[in-house]
C-alpha atoms as a PDB file:
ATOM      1  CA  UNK A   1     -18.416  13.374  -3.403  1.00  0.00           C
ATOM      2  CA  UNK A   2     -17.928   9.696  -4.502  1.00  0.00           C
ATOM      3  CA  UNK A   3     -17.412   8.518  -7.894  1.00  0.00           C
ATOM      4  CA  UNK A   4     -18.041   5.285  -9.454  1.00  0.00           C
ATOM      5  CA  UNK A   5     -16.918   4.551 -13.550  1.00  0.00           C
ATOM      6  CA  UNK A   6     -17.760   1.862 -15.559  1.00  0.00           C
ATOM      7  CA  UNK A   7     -18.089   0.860 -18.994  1.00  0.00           C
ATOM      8  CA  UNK A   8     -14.841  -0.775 -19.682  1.00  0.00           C
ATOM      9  CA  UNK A   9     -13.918  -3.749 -20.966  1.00  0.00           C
ATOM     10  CA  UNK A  10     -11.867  -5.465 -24.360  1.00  0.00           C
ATOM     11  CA  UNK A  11     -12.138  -4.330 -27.636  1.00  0.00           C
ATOM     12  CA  UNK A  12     -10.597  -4.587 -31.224  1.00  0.00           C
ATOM     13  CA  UNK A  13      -8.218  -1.604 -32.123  1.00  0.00           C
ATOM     14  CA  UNK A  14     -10.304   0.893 -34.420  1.00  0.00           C
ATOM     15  CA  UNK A  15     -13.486  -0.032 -31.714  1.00  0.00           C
ATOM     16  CA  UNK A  16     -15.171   2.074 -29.398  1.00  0.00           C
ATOM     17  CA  UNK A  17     -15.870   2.044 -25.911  1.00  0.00           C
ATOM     18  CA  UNK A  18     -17.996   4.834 -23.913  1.00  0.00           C
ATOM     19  CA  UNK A  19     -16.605   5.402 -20.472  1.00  0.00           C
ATOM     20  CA  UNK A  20     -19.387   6.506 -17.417  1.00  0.00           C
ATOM     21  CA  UNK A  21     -18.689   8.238 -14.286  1.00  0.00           C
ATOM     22  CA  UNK A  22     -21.741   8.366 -11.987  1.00  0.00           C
ATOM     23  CA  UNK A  23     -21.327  11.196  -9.005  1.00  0.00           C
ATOM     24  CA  UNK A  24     -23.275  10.340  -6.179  1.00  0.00           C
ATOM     25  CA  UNK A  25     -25.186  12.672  -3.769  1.00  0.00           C
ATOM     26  CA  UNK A  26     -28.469  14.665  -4.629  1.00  0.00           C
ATOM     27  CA  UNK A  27     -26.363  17.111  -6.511  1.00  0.00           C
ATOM     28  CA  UNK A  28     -22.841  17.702  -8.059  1.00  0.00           C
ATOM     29  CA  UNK A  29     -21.588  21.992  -7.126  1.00  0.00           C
ATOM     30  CA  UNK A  30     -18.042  20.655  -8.007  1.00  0.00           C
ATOM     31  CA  UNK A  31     -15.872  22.500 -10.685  1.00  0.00           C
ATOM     32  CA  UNK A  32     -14.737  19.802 -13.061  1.00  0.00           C
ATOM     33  CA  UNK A  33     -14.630  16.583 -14.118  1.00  0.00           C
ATOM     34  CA  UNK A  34     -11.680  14.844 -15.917  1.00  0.00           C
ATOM     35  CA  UNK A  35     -10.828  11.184 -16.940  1.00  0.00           C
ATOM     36  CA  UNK A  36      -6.793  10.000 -16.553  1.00  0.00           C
ATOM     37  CA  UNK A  37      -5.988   6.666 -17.908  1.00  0.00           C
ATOM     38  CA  UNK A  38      -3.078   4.514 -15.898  1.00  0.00           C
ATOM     39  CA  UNK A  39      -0.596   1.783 -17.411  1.00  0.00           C
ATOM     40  CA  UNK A  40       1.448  -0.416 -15.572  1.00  0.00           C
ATOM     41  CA  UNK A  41       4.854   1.203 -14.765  1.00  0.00           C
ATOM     42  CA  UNK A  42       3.731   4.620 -15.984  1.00  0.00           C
ATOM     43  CA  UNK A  43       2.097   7.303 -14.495  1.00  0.00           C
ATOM     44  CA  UNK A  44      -1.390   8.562 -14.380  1.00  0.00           C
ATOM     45  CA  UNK A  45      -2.163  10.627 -17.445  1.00  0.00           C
ATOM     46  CA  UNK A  46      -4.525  13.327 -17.910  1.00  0.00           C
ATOM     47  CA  UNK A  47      -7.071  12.313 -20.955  1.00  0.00           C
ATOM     48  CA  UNK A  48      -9.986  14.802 -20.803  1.00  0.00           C
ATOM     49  CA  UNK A  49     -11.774  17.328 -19.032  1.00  0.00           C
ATOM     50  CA  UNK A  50     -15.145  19.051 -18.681  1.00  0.00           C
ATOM     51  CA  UNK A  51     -16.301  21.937 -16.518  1.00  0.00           C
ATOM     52  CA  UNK A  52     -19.750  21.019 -14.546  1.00  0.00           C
ATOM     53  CA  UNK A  53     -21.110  24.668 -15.716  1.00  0.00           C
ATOM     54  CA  UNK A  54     -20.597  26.187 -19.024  1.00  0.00           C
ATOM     55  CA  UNK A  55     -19.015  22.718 -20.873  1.00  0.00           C
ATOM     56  CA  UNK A  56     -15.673  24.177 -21.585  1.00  0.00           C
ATOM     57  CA  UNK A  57     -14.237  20.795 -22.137  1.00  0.00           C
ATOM     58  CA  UNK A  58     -10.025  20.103 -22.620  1.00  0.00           C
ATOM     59  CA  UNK A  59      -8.017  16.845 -24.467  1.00  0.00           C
ATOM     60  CA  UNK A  60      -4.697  15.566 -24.173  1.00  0.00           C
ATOM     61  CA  UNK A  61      -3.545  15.550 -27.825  1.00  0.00           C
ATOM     62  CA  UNK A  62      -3.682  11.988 -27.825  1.00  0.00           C
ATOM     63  CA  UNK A  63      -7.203  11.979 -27.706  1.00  0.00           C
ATOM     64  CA  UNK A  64      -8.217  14.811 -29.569  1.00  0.00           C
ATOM     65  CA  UNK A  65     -10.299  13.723 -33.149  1.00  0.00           C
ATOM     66  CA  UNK A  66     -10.705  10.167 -31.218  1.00  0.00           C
ATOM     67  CA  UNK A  67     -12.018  10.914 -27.770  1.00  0.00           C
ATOM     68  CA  UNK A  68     -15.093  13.013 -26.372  1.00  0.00           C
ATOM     69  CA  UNK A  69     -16.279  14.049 -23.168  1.00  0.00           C
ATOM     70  CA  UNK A  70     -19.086  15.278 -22.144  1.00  0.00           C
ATOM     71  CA  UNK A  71     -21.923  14.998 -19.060  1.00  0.00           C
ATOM     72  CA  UNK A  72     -25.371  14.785 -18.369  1.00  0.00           C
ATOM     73  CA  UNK A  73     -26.090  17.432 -15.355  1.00  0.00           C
ATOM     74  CA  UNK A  74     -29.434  15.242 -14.621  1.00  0.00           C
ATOM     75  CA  UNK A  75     -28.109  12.097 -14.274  1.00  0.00           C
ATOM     76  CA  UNK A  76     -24.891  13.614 -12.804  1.00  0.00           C
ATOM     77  CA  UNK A  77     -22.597  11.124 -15.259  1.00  0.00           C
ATOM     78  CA  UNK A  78     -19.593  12.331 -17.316  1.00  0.00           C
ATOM     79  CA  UNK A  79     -18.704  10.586 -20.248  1.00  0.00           C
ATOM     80  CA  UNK A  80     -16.138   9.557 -22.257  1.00  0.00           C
ATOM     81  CA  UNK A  81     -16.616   8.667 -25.650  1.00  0.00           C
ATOM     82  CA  UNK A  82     -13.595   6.161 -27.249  1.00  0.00           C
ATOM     83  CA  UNK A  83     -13.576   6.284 -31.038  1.00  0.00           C
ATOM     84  CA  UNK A  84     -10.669   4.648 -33.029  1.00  0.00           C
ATOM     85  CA  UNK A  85      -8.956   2.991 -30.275  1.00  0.00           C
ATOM     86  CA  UNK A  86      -5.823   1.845 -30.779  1.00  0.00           C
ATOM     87  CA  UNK A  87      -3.409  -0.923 -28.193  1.00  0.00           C
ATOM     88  CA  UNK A  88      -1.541   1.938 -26.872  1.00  0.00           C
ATOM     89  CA  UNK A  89      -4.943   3.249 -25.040  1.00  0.00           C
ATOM     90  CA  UNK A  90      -4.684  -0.013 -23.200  1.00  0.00           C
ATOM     91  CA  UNK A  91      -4.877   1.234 -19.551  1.00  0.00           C
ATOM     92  CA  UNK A  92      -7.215   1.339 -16.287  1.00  0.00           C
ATOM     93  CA  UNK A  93      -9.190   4.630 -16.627  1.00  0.00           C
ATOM     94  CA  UNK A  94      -9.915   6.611 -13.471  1.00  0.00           C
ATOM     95  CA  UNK A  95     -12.283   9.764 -13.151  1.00  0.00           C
ATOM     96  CA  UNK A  96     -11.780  12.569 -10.902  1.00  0.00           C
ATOM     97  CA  UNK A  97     -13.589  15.753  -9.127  1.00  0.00           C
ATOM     98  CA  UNK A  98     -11.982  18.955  -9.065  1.00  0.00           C
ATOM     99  CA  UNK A  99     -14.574  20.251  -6.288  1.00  0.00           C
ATOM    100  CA  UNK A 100     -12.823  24.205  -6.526  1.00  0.00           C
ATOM    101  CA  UNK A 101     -11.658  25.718  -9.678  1.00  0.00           C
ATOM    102  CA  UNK A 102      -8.334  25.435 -10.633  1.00  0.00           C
ATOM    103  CA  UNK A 103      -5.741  27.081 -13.153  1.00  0.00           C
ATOM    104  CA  UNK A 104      -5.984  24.548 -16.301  1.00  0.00           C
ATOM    105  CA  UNK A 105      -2.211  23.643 -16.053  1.00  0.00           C
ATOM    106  CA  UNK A 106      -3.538  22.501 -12.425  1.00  0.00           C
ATOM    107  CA  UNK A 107      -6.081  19.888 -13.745  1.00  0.00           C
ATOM    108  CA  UNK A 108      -3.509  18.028 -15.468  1.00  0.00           C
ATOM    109  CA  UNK A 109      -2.120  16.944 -12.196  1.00  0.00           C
ATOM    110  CA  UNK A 110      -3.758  13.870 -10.301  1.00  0.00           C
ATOM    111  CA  UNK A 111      -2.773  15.470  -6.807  1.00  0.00           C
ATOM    112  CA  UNK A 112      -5.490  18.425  -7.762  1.00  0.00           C
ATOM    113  CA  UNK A 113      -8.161  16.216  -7.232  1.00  0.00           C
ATOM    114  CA  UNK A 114     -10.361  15.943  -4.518  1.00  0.00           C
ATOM    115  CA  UNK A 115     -12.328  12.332  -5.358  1.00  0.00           C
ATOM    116  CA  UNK A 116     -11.719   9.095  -7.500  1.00  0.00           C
ATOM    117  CA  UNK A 117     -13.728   6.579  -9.167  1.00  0.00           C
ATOM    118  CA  UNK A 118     -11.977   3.104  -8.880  1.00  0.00           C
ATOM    119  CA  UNK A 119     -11.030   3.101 -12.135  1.00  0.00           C
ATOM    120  CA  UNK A 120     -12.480   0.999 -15.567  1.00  0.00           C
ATOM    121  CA  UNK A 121     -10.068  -1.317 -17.428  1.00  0.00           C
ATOM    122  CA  UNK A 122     -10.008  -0.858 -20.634  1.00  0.00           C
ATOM    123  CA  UNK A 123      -7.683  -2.844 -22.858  1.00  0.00           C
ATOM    124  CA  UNK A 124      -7.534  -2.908 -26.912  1.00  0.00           C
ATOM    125  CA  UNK A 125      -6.163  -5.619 -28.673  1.00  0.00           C
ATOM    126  CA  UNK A 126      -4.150  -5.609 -31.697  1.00  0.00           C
END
């Protein structure tokens, strides 16, 4: 599978953003989707995820009240809603495919994943 995201770009803290990540192929069978977010000198984070059947979705408790993910099975795009943003959510947002299913404490980890996007910046100013 090969992902693409978009929908970055700058924004006043307390904006909003929406976040897409487009799966390409005739259909998605993976597991999961999930967005991290990267800063420079840090590592990647987990932000969200959301199963491809059933919609059980997850948050990092940063972005939990703020954030929300969801997908559209049709279009085969997960997205990521950004509500309230503040300059510490200033990072380069990647999406990845879990293809198998995995214990939840395994989708926090980047190295579970079995496709990236290239990432979307996103950067809020103060």
């Amino acid at each position: 599978v090969q992902l693409q995201a978009f929908g970055g770009g700058l924004v006043q803290a307390g904006g909003s953003l929406r976040l897409s990540c487009a799966a390409s192929g005739r259909t998605f069978s993976g597991f999961a989707i999930s967005w991290f977010r990267q800063s420079p000198g840090k590592e990647r984070e987990f932000v969200a995820s959301i199963r491809w059947s059933g919609d059980n979705t997850h948050y990092a408790d940063f972005a939990k009240g703020r954030f929300s993910i969801s997908r559209d099975i049709a279009l085969k795009t997960v997205y990521l809603q950004m509500n309230s943003l503040k300059p510490e959510d200033t990072a380069l947002y990647h999406c990845g495919a879990l293809m198998t299913p995995v214990p939840y404490c395994g989708s926090l980890q980047p190295m579970a994943y079995d496709a990236w996007g290239q990432g979307t910046q996103v950067t809020v100013s103060s």
